[in-house]
Protein backbone atom coordinates (compact mmCIF):
# COMPACT_ATOMS: atom_id res chain seq x y z
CA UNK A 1 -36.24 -4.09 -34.31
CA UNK A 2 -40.00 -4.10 -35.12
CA UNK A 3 -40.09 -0.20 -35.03
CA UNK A 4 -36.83 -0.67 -37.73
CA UNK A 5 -39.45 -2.45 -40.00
CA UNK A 6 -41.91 0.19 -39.37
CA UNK A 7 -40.36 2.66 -40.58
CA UNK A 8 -38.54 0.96 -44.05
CA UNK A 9 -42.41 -0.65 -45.12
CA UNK A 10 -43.64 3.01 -44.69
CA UNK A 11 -40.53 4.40 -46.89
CA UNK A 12 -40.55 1.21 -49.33
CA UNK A 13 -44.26 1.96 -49.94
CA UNK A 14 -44.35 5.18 -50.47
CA UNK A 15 -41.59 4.92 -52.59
CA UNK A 16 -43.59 2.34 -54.82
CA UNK A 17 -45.91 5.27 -56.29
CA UNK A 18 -42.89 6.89 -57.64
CA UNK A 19 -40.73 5.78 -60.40
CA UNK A 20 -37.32 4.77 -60.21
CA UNK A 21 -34.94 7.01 -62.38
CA UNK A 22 -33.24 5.33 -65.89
CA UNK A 23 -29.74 3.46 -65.05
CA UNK A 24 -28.52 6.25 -67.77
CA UNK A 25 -29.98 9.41 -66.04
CA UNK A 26 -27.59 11.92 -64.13
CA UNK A 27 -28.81 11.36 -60.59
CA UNK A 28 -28.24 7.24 -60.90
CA UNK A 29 -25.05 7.08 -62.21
CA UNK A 30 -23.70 10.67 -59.45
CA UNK A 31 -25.72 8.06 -56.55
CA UNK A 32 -23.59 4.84 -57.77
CA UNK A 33 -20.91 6.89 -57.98
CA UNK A 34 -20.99 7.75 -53.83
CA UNK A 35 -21.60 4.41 -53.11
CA UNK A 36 -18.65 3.49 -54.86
CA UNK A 37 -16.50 6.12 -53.27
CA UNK A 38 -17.91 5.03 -49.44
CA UNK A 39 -17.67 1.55 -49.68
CA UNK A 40 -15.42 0.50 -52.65
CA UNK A 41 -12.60 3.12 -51.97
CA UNK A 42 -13.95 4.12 -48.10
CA UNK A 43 -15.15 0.32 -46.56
CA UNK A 44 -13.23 -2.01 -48.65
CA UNK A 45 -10.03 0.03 -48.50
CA UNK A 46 -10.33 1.86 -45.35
CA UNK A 47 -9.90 5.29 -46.49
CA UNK A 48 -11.81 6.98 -43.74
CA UNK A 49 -12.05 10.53 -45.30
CA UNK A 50 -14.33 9.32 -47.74
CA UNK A 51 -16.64 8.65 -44.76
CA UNK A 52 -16.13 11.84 -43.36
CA UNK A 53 -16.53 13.46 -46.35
CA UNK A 54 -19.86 11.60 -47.60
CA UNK A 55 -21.34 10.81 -44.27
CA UNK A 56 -24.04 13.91 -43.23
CA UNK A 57 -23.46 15.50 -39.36
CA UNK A 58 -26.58 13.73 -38.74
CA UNK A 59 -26.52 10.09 -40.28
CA UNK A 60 -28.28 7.44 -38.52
CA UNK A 61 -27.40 4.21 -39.45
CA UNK A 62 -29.66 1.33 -39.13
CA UNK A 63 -28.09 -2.19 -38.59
CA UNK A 64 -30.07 -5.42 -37.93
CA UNK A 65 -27.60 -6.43 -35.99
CA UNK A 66 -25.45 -3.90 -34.54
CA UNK A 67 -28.37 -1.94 -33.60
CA UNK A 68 -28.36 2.18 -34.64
CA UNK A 69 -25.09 4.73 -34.59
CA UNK A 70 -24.81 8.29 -35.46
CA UNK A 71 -21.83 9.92 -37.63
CA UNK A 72 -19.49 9.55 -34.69
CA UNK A 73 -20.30 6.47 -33.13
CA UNK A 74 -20.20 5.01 -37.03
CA UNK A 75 -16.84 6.18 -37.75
CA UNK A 76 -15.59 5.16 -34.51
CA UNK A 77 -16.46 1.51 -34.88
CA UNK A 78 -14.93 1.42 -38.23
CA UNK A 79 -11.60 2.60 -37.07
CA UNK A 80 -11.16 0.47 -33.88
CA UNK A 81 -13.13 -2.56 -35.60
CA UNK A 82 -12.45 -3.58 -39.09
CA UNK A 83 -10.14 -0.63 -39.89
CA UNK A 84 -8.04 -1.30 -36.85
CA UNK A 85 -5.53 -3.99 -38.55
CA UNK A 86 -5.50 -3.83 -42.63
CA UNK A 87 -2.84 -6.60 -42.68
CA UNK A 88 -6.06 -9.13 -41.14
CA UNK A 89 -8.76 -7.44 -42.24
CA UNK A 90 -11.84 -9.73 -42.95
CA UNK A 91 -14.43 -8.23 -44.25
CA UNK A 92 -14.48 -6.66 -47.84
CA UNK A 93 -18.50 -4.89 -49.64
CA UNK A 94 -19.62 -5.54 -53.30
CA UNK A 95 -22.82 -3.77 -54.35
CA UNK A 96 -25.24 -6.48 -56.47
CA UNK A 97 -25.66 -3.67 -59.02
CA UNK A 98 -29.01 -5.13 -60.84
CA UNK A 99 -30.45 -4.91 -57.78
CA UNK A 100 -30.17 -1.33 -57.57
CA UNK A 101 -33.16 1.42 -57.55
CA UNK A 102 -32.89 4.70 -57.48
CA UNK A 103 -36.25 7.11 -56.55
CA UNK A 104 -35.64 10.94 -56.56
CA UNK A 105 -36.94 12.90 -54.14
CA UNK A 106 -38.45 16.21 -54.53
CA UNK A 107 -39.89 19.25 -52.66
CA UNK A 108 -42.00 22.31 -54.17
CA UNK A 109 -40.48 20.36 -57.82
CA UNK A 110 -37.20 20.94 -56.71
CA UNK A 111 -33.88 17.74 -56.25
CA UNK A 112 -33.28 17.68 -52.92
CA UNK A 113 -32.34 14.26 -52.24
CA UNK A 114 -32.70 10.57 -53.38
CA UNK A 115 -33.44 6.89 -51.92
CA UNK A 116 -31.25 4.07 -52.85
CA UNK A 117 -32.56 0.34 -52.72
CA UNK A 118 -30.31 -2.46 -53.16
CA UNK A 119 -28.71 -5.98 -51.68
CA UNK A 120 -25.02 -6.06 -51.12
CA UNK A 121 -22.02 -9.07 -50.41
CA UNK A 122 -20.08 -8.80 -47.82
CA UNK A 123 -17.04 -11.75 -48.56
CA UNK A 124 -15.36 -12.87 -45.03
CA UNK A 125 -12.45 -14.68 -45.24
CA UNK A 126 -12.36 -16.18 -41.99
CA UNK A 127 -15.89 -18.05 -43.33
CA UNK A 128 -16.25 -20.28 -46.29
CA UNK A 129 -19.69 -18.78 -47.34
CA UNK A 130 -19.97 -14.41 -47.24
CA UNK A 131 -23.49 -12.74 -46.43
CA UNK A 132 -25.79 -10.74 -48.05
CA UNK A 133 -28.14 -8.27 -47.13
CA UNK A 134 -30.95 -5.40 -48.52
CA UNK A 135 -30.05 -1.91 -47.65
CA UNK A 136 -31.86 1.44 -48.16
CA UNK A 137 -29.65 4.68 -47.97
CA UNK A 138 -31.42 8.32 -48.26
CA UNK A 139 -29.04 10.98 -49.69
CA UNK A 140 -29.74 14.51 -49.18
CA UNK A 141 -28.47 17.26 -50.65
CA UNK A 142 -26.38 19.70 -48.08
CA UNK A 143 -24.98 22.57 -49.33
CA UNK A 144 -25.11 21.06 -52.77
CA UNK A 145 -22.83 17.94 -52.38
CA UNK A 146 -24.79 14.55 -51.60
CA UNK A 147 -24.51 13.62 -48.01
CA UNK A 148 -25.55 10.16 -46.85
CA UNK A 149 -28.52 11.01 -43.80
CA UNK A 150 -30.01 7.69 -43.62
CA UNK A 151 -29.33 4.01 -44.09
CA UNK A 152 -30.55 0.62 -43.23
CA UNK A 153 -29.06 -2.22 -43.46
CA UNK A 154 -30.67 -5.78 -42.87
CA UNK A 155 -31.87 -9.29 -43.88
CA UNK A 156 -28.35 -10.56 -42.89
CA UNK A 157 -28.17 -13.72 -43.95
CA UNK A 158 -25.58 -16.22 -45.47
CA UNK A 159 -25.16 -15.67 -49.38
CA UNK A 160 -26.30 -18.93 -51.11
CA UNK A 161 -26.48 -18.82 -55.53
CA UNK A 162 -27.21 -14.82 -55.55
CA UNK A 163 -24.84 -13.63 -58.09
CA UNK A 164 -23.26 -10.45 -57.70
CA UNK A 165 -21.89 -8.18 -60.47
CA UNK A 166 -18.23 -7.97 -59.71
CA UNK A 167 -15.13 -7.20 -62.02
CA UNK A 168 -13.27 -10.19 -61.88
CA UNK A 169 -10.41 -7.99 -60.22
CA UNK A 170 -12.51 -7.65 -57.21
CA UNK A 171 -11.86 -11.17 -56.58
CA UNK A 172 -8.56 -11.06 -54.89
CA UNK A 173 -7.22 -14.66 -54.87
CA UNK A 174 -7.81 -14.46 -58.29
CA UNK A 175 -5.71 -11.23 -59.19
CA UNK A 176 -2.91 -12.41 -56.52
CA UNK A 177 -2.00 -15.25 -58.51
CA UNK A 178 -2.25 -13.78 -61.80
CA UNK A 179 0.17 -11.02 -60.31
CA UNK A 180 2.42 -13.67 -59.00
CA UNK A 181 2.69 -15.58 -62.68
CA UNK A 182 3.48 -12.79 -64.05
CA UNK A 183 6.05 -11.44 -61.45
CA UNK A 184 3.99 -8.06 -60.63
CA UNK A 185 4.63 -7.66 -56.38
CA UNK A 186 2.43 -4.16 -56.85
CA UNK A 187 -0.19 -3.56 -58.92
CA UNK A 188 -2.31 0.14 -58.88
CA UNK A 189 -5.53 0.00 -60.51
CA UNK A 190 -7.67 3.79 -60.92
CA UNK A 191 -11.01 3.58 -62.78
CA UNK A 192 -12.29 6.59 -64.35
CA UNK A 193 -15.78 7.02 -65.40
CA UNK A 194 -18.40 10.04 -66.15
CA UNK A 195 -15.43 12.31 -65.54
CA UNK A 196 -15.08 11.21 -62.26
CA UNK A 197 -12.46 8.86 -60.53
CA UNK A 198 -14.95 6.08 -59.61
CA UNK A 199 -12.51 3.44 -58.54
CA UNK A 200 -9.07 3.16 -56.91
CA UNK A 201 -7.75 -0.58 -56.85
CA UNK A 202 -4.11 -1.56 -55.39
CA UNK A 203 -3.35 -5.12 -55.19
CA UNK A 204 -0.22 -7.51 -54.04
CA UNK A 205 2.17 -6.46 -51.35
CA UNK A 206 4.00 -3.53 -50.50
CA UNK A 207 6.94 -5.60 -48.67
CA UNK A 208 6.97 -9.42 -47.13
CA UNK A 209 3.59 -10.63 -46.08
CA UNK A 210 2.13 -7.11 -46.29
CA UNK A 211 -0.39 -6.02 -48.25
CA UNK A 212 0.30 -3.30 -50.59
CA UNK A 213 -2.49 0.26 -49.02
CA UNK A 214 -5.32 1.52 -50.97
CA UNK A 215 -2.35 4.91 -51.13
CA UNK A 216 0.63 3.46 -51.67
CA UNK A 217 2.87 5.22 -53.40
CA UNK A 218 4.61 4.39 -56.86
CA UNK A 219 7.17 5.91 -58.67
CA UNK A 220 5.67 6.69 -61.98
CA UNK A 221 8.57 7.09 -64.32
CA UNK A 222 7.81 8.69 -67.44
CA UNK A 223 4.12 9.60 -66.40
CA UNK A 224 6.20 12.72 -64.65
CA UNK A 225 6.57 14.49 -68.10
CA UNK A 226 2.60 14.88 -68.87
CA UNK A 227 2.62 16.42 -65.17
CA UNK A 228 5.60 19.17 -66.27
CA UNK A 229 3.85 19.49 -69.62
CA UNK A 230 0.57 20.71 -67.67
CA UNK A 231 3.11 23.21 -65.19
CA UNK A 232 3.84 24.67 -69.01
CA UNK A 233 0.16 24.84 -70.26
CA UNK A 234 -0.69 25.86 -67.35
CA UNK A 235 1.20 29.07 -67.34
CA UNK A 236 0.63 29.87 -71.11
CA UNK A 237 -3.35 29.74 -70.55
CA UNK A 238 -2.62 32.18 -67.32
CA UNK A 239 -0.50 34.35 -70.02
CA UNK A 240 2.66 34.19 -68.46
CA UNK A 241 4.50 31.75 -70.89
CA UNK A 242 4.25 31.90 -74.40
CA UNK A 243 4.23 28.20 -76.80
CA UNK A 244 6.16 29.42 -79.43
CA UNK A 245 8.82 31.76 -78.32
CA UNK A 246 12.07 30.83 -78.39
CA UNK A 247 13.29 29.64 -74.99
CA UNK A 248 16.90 30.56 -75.47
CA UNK A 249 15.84 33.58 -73.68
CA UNK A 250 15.26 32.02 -70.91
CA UNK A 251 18.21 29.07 -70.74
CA UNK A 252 20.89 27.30 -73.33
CA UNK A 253 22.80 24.09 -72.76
CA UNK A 254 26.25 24.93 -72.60
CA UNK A 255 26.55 21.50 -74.81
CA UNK A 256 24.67 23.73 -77.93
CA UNK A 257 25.43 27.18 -77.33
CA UNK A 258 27.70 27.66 -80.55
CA UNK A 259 24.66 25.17 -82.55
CA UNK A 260 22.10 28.09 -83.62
CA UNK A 261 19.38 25.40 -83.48
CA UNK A 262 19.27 26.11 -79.84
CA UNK A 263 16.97 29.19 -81.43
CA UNK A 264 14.55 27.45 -82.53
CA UNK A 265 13.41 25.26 -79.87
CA UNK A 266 9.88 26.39 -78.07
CA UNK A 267 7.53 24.79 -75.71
CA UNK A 268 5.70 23.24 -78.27
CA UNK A 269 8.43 21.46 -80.14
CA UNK A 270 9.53 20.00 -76.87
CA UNK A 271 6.23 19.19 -75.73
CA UNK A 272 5.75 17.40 -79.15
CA UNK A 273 9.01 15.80 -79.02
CA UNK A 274 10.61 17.62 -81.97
CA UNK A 275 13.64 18.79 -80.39
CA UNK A 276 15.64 16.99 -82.53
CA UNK A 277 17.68 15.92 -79.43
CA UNK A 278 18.02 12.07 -78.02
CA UNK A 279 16.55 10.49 -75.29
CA UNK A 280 18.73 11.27 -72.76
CA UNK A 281 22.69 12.52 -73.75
CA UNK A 282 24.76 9.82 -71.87
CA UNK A 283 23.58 7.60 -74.67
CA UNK A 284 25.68 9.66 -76.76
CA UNK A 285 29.45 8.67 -77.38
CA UNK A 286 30.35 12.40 -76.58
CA UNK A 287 27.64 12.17 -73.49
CA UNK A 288 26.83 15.43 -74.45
CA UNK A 289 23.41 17.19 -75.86
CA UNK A 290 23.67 17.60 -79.59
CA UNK A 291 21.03 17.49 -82.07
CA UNK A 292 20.30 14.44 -84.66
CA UNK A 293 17.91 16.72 -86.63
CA UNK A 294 16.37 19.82 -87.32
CA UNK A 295 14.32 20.95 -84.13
CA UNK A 296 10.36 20.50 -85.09
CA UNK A 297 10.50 18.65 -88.52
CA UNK A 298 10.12 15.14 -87.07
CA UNK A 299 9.39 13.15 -84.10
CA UNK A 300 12.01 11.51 -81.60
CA UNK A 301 10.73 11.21 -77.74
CA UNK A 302 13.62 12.69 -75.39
CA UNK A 303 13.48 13.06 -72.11
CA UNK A 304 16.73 15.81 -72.32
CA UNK A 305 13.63 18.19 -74.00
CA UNK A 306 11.72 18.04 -70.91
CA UNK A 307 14.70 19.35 -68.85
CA UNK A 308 15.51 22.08 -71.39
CA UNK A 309 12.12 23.30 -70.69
CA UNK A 310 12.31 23.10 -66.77
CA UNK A 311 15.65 24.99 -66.71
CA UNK A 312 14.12 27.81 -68.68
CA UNK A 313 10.84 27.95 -66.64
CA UNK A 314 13.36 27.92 -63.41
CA UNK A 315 14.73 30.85 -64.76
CA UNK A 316 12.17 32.55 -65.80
CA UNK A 317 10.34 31.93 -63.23
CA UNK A 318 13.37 32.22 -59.93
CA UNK A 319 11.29 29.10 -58.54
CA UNK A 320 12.01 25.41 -58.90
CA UNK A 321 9.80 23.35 -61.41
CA UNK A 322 8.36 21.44 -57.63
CA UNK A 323 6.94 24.84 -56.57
CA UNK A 324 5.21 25.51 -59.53
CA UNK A 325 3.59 22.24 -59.82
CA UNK A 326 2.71 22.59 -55.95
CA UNK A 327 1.27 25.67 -57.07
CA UNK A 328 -0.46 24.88 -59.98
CA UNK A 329 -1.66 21.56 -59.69
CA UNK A 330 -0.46 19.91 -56.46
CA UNK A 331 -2.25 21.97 -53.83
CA UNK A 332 -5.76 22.60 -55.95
CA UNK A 333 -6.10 19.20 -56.51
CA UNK A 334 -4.77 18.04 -53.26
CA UNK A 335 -2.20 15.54 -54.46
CA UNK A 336 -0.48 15.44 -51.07
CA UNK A 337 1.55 12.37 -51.76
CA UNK A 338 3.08 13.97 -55.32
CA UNK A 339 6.25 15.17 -55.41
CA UNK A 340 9.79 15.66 -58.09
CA UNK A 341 11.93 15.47 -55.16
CA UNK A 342 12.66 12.84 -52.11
CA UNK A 343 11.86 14.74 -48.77
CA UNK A 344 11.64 13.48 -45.20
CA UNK A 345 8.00 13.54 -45.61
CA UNK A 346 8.10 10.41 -48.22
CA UNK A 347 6.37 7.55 -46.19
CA UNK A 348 8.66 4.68 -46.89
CA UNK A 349 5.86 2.50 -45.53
CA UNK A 350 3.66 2.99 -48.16
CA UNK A 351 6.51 3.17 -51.11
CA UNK A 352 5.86 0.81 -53.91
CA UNK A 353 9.93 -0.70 -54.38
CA UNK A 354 10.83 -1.52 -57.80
CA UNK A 355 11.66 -5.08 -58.92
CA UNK A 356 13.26 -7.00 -61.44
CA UNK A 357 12.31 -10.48 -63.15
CA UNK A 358 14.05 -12.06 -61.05
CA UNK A 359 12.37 -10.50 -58.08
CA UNK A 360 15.43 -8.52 -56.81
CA UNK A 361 14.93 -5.22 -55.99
CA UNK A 362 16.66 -2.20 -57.64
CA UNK A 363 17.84 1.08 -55.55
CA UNK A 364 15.35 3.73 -54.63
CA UNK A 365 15.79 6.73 -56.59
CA UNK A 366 15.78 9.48 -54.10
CA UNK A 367 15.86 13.00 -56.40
CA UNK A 368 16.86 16.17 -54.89
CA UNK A 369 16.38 18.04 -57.56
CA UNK A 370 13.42 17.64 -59.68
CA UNK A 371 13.58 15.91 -62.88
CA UNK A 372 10.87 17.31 -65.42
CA UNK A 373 10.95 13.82 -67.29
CA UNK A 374 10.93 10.97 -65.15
CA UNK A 375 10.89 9.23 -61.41
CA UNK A 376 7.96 11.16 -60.07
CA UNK A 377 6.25 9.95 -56.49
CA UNK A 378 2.72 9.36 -56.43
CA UNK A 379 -0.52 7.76 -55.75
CA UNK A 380 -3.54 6.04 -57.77
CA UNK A 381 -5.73 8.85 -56.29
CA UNK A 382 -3.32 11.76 -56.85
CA UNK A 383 -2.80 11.20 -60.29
CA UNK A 384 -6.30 9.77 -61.29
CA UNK A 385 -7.23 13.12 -59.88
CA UNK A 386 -4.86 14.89 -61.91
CA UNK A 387 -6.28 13.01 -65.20
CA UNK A 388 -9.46 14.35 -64.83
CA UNK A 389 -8.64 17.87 -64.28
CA UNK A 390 -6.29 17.18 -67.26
CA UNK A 391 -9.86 15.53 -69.21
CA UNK A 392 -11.52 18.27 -67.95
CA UNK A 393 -9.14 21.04 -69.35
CA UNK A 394 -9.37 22.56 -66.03
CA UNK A 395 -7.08 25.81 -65.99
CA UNK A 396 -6.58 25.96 -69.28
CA UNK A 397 -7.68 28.08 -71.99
CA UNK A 398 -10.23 26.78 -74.86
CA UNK A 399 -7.33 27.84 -76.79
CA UNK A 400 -4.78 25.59 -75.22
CA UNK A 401 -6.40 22.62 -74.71
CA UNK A 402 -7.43 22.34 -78.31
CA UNK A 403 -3.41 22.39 -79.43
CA UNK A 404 -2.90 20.10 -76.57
CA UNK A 405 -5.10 17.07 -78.04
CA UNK A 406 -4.29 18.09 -81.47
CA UNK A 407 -2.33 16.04 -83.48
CA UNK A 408 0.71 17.90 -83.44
CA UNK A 409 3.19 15.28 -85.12
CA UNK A 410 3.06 11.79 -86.60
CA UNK A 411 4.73 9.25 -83.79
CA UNK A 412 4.86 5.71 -84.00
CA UNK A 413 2.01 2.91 -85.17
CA UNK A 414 -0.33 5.42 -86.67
CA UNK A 415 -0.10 7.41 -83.33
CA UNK A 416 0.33 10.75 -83.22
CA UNK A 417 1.88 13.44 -80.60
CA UNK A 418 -0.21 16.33 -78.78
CA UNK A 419 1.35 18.41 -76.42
CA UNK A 420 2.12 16.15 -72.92
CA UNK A 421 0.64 13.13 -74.35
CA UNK A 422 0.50 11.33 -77.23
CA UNK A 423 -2.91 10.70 -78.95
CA UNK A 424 -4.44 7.22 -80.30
CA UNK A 425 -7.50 7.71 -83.21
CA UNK A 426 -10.64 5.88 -82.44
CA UNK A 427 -12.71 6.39 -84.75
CA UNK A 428 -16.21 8.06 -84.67
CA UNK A 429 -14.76 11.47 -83.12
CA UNK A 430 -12.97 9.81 -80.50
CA UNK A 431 -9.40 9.77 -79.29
CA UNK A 432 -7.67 8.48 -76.29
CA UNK A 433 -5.05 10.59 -74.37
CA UNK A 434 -2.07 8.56 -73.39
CA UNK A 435 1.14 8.02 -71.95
CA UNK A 436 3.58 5.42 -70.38
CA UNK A 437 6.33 4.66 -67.83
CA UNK A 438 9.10 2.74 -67.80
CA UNK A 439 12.39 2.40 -66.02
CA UNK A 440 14.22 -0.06 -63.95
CA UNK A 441 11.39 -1.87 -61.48
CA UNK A 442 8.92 0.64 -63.06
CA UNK A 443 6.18 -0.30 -65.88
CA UNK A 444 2.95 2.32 -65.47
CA UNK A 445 0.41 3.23 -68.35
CA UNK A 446 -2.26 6.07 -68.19
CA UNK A 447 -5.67 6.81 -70.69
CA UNK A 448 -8.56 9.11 -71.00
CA UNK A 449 -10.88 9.04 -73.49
CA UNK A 450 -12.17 12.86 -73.50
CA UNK A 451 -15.47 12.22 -75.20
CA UNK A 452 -17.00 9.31 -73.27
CA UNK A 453 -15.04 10.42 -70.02
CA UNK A 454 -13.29 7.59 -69.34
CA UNK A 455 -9.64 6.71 -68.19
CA UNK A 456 -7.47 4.41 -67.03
CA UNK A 457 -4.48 4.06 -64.81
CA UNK A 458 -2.32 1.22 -64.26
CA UNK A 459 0.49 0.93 -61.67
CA UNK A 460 3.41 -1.36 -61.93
CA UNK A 461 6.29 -1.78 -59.97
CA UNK A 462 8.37 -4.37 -61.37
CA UNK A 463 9.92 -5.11 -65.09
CA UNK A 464 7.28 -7.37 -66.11
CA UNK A 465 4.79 -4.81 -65.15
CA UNK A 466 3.94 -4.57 -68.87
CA UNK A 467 2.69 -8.28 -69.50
CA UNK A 468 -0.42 -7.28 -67.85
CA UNK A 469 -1.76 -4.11 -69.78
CA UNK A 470 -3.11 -5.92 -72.51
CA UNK A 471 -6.37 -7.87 -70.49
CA UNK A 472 -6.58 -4.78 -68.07
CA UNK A 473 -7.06 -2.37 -71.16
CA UNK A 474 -9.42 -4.79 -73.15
CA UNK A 475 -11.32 -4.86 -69.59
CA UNK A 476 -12.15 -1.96 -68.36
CA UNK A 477 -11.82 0.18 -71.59
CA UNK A 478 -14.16 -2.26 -73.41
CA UNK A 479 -14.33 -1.60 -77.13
CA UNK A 480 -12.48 1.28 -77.33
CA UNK A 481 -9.42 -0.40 -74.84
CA UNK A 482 -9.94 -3.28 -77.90
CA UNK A 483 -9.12 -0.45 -80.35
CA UNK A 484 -5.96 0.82 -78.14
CA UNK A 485 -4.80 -2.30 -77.96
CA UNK A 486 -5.58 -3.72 -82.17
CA UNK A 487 -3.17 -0.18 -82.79
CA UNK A 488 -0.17 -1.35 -80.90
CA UNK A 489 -0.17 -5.07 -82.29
CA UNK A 490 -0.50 -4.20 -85.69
């Protein structure tokens, strides 16, 4: 152990001739940003491939304790030690953030690497008091992504009046029995910051005395349509779908074929919700599609336009709308728990079940065919993932993803429509991106704030899902989430 001290009083010196980089500069936030991803998504919710990803071939890791492991012997522990049982797990990491230093590290004037100094909490719930402990990582560049080589951990000792800078929804107890007032079994938190999806939360349980996976896997309701939306934009940016021709081409309803409105109905107007058509046609006393107005001269959100526009892309196209979106967006982003359709691979273990007020549970819709507006599967990570390629404008043209956050229509509350989403004005240039989800056992919410990079997703699986948005938004959207939330209460 002496030679461990050695060798951090040689680094922590030298370090102390160099300046720590501004808590606003590039490198600090992309280093906080890994230590989130290894130890608030990777330890605290043992998602191993974040180690494997973030962890260099040739870590050594330095414990006061535990002594020293390599990459293999590191990852093994983990999995047969406080990964082995999730149900008991003990031990949960919180980084004291104003603790935190970050010193570049350069060679020939050229980033290659950076040291990390900080104390972190580890809470243990089988003690009444947690520990804390200093730590030094070194991350090195390999192959241009940041690769954890080196880390020490020590100074174990029990945590006495240190305070440590924690959302209050770190603190579990606390969020379990807010959930439980408020009837929420499941709740799916993801955190998006600096373009990046910095934080995946999923409290309560996923059945009796379980707790609900870091991956668990909701069905989002309406959140499907912004996913078919992007299948659309997505091929009109690639030049194989056009946003303003007529799709009677392609497909007409039976239901409208002698109304020649069916003509005039385009991507856009559906994407917009001006179809003139209702929300779904068994509300109807005829439960048949008709049109209440003239396709694009006003606003009325309908599900039945989203399905329009997946039966003409399925004919145009001679491929279901759940290849496409494989194709497209799926498989580049690796959304491997996303699907339109139930398949044997759905992991019923993991599946978020929908509840009522009363706590009863409501039958799992199980799709065969995919439905372009509603009752898609998926995760926290899949679709944060899929917000920030959205945020990004990833595979679209400059083009497109100008009329997609352009107000294309007036909406509701001084809202407006874009294409996929509908748009909230914040003042000062910005906007927020948004768009809900809500069906029997289901209440989900989604944001991103293109010119600050931010977003939020929250997860519901039960009718009263809804009661909790407000303080979640006003949280972690700050002022602007204030703003979001001042437009829909006026």
């Amino acid at each position: 152990m002496k030679k461990l001290f050695t060798i951090l009083s040689i680094l922590l010196t030298t370090l102390s001739a160099f300046a720590q980089v501004d808590k606003n500069s590039d490198l600090y936030k992309t280093i906080l940003t890994n230590d989130s991803l290894l130890f608030e998504v990777g330890f605290n919710h043992c998602d191993i491939k974040q180690f494997e990803k973030l962890l260099s071939d040739n870590l050594k890791f330095y414990h006061d304790k535990d002594g020293i492991s390599d990459k293999t012997k590191f990852l093994t522990d983990l999995k047969n030690g406080i990964c082995n049982n999730q149900t008991n797990r003990q031990v949960q990491r919180f980084l004291v953030k104003e603790s935190t230093e970050i010193f570049p590290l350069y060679k020939n004037g050229v980033l290659y690497g950076a040291v990390q100094n900080g104390e972190h909490k580890f809470s243990e719930k089988r003690e009444s008091q947690g520990g804390i402990a200093k730590f030094t990582n070194v991350w090195q560049l390999e192959d241009h992504e940041w690769k954890l080589t080196t880390s020490f951990s020590f100074d174990h000792q029990p945590d006495e009046n240190k305070k440590v800078e924690k959302l209050i929804f770190d603190n579990e107890t606390e969020i379990e029995n807010w959930l439980k007032e408020n009837k929420v079994p499941t709740l799916g938190i993801g955190i998006i910051e600096n373009g990046k999806l910095q934080q995946v939360k999923v409290f309560g349980e996923i059945s009796k005395g379980i707790s609900a996976p870091f991956n668990t896997i909701f069905n989002v309701a309406s959140l499907t349509k912004p996913v078919t939306a992007l299948v659309a934009l997505k091929l009109v940016s690639l030049g194989k779908w056009n946003l303003d021709e007529p799709i009677y081409k392609y497909w007409t309803d039976p239901d409208i074929a002698n109304d020649p409105r069916n003509k005039k109905l385009t991507t856009r107007i559906i994407l917009s919700h001006q179809t003139g058509f209702p929300n779904w046609r068994y509300m109807n006393e005829t439960k048949k599609l008709n049109f209440q107005f003239e396709p694009g001269t006003k606003y009325q959100y309908s599900g039945e336009g989203m399905e329009y526009l997946r039966k003409a892309i399925e004919k145009k196209f001679n491929k279901s709308l759940q290849q496409l979106a494989y194709e497209l967006i799926f498989q580049p982003l690796k959304m491997t728990d996303t699907k339109y359709v139930w398949d044997k691979n759905v992991d019923t273990a993991r599946l978020a079940i929908g509840y009522d007020k009363n706590g009863n549970t409501y039958e799992t819709v199980k799709n065969t065919t995919p439905n372009a507006a509603d009752d898609l599967l998926t995760t926290i990570e899949d679709y944060g993932n899929f917000l920030v390629s959205v945020m990004n404008g990833d595979g679209l043209s400059k083009n497109v993803f100008q009329e997609m956050t352009k107000n294309q229509v007036a909406s509701t509350k001084g809202k407006h429509f874009g294409l996929g989403f509908e748009i909230y004005d914040l003042g000062n240039g910005e906007m927020a991106l948004s768009h809900g989800g809500s069906d029997n056992g289901v209440q989900t919410i989604v944001f991103i704030l293109p010119k600050t990079k931010q977003g939020l997703l929250i997860f519901t699986n039960s009718d009263t899902g809804g009661n909790i948005y407000e303080r979640l938004i006003k949280h972690y959207l700050g002022i602007n989430g204030q703003k979001i939330v001042d437009i829909e209460t006026k």
